[in-house]
Protein backbone atom coordinates (compact mmCIF):
# COMPACT_ATOMS: atom_id res chain seq x y z
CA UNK A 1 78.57 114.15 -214.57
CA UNK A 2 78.49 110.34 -214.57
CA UNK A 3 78.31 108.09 -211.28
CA UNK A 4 81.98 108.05 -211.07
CA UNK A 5 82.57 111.58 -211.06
CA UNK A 6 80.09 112.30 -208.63
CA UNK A 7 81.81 109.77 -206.10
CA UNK A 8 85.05 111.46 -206.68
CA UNK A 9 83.57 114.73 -206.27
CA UNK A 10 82.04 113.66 -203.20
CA UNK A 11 85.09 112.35 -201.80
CA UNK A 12 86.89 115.24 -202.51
CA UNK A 13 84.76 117.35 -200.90
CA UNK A 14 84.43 115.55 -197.39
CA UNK A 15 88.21 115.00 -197.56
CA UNK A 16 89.27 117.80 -194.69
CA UNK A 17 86.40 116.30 -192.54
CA UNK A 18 87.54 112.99 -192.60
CA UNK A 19 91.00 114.24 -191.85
CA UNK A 20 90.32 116.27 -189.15
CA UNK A 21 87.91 113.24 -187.32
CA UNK A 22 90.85 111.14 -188.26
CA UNK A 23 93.21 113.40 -186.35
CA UNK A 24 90.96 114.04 -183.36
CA UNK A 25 90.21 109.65 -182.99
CA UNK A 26 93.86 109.16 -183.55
CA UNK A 27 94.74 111.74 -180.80
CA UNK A 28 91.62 110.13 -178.60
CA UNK A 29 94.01 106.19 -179.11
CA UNK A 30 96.89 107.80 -178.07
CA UNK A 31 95.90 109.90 -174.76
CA UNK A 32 94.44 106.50 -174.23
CA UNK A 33 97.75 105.14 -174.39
CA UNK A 34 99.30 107.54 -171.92
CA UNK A 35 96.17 106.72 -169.88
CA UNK A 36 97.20 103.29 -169.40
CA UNK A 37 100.45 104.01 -168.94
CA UNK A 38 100.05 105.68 -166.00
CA UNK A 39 96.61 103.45 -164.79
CA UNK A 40 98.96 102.07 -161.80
CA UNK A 41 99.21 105.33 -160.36
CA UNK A 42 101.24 108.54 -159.91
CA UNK A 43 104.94 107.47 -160.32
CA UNK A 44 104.14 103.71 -161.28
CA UNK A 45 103.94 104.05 -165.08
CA UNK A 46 104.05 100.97 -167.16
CA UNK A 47 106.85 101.22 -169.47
CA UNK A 48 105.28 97.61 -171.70
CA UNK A 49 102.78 99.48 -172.49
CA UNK A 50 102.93 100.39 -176.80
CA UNK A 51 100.32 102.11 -179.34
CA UNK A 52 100.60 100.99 -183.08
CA UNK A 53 97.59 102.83 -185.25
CA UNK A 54 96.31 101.03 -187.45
CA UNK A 55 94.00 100.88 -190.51
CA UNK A 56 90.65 99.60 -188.85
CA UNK A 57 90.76 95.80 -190.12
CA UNK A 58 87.04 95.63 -190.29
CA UNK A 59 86.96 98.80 -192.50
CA UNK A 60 84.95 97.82 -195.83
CA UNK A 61 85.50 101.64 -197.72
CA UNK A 62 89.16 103.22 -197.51
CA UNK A 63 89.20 106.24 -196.59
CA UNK A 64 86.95 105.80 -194.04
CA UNK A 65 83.57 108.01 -194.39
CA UNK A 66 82.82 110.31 -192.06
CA UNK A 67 81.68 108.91 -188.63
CA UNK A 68 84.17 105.60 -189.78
CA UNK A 69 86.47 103.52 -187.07
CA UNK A 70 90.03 104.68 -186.43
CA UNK A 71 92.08 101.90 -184.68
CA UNK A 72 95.37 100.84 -182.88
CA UNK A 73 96.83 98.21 -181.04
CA UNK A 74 97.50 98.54 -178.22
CA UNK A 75 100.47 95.90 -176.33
CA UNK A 76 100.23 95.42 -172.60
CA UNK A 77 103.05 94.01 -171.66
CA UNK A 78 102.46 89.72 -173.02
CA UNK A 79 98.81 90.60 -175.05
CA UNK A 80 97.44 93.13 -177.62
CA UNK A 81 94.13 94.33 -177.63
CA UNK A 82 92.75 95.90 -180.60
CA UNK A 83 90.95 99.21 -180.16
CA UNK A 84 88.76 101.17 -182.65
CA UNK A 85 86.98 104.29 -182.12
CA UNK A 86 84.66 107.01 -183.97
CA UNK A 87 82.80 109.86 -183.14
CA UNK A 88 79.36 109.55 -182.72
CA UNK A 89 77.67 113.25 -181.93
CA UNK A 90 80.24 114.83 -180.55
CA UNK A 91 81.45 111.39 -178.08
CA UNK A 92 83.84 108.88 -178.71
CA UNK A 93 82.40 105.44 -178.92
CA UNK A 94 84.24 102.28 -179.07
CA UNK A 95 85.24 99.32 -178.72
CA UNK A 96 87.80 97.03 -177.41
CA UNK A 97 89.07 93.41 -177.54
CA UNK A 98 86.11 90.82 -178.66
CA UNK A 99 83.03 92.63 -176.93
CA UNK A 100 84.20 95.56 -174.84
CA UNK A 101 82.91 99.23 -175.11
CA UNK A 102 82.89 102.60 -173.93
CA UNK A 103 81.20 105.72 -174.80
CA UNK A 104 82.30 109.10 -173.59
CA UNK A 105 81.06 112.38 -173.84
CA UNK A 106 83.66 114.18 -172.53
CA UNK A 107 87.27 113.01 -172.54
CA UNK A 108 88.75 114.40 -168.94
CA UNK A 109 92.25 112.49 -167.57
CA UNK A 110 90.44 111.31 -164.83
CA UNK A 111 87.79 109.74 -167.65
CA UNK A 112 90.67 108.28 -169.43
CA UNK A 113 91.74 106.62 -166.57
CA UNK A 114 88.89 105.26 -165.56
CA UNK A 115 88.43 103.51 -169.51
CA UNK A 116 92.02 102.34 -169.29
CA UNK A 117 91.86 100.63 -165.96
CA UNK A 118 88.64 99.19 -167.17
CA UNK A 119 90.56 97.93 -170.00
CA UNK A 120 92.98 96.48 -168.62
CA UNK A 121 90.63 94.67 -165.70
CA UNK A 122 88.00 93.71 -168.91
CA UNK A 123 91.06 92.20 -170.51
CA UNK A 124 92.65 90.08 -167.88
CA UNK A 125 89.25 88.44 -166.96
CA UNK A 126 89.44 87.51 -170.69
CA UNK A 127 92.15 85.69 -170.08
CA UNK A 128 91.59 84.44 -166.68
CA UNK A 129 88.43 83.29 -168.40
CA UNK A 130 85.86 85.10 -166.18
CA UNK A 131 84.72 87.60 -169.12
CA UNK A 132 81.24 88.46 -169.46
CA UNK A 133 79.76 91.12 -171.69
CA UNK A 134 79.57 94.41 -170.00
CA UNK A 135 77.15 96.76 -171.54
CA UNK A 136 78.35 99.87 -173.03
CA UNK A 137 77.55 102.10 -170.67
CA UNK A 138 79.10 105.34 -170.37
CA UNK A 139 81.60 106.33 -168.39
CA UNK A 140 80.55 110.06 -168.30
């Protein structure tokens, strides 16, 4: 078996692995979207609020190895924010907008909301210009 082969064996063979990570970050982006759709509170839900996955744009292998970004943009309302995620053993770790992260180990509604109302206060001190880098600590 030449070099070639071998990477399309090994592709092959990791194939329902990376599809089933895909699935579960891809299903991670979009609870996060319901999250901040209802961050306001019960019976407030933000109806500007849209999710549009995306191929990570920093991605430098398609399809992305195992343990590679998923991402999706996310519009509030007059901005987009750019989210990518991965699992990392067994918790979600990502990222958000140019230096925000998370990192949960257990993905609860009550987490969620807690990452999306983050999100949205990390994003409009962005743009109010008060952003500082918050470490990545975890939420959980």
């Amino acid at each position: 078996m030449n070099d070639f082969d071998a990477l399309q064996a090994v592709v092959r063979r990791h194939a329902g692995e990376r599809q089933a990570e895909q699935r579960v970050c891809e299903a991670f982006l979009n609870a996060l979207y319901h999250a901040l759709r209802t961050a306001s509170g019960p019976g407030l839900p933000l109806n500007n609020v849209t999710l549009d996955l995306t191929p990570d744009p920093e991605a430098r292998l398609r399809p992305p190895p195992p343990g590679g970004w998923h991402a999706a943009w996310l519009r509030l309302g007059l901005c987009e924010v750019l989210v990518r995620v991965r699992r990392e053993e067994g918790a979600f770790v990502g990222e958000y907008g140019p230096d925000g992260t998370f990192h949960l180990a257990r993905v609860s509604e009550d987490d969620l909301t807690l990452l999306a109302r983050r999100l949205l206060r990390d994003v409009a001190a962005i743009y109010a210009g008060d952003a500082s880098p918050r470490p990545g600590a975890p939420l959980n």
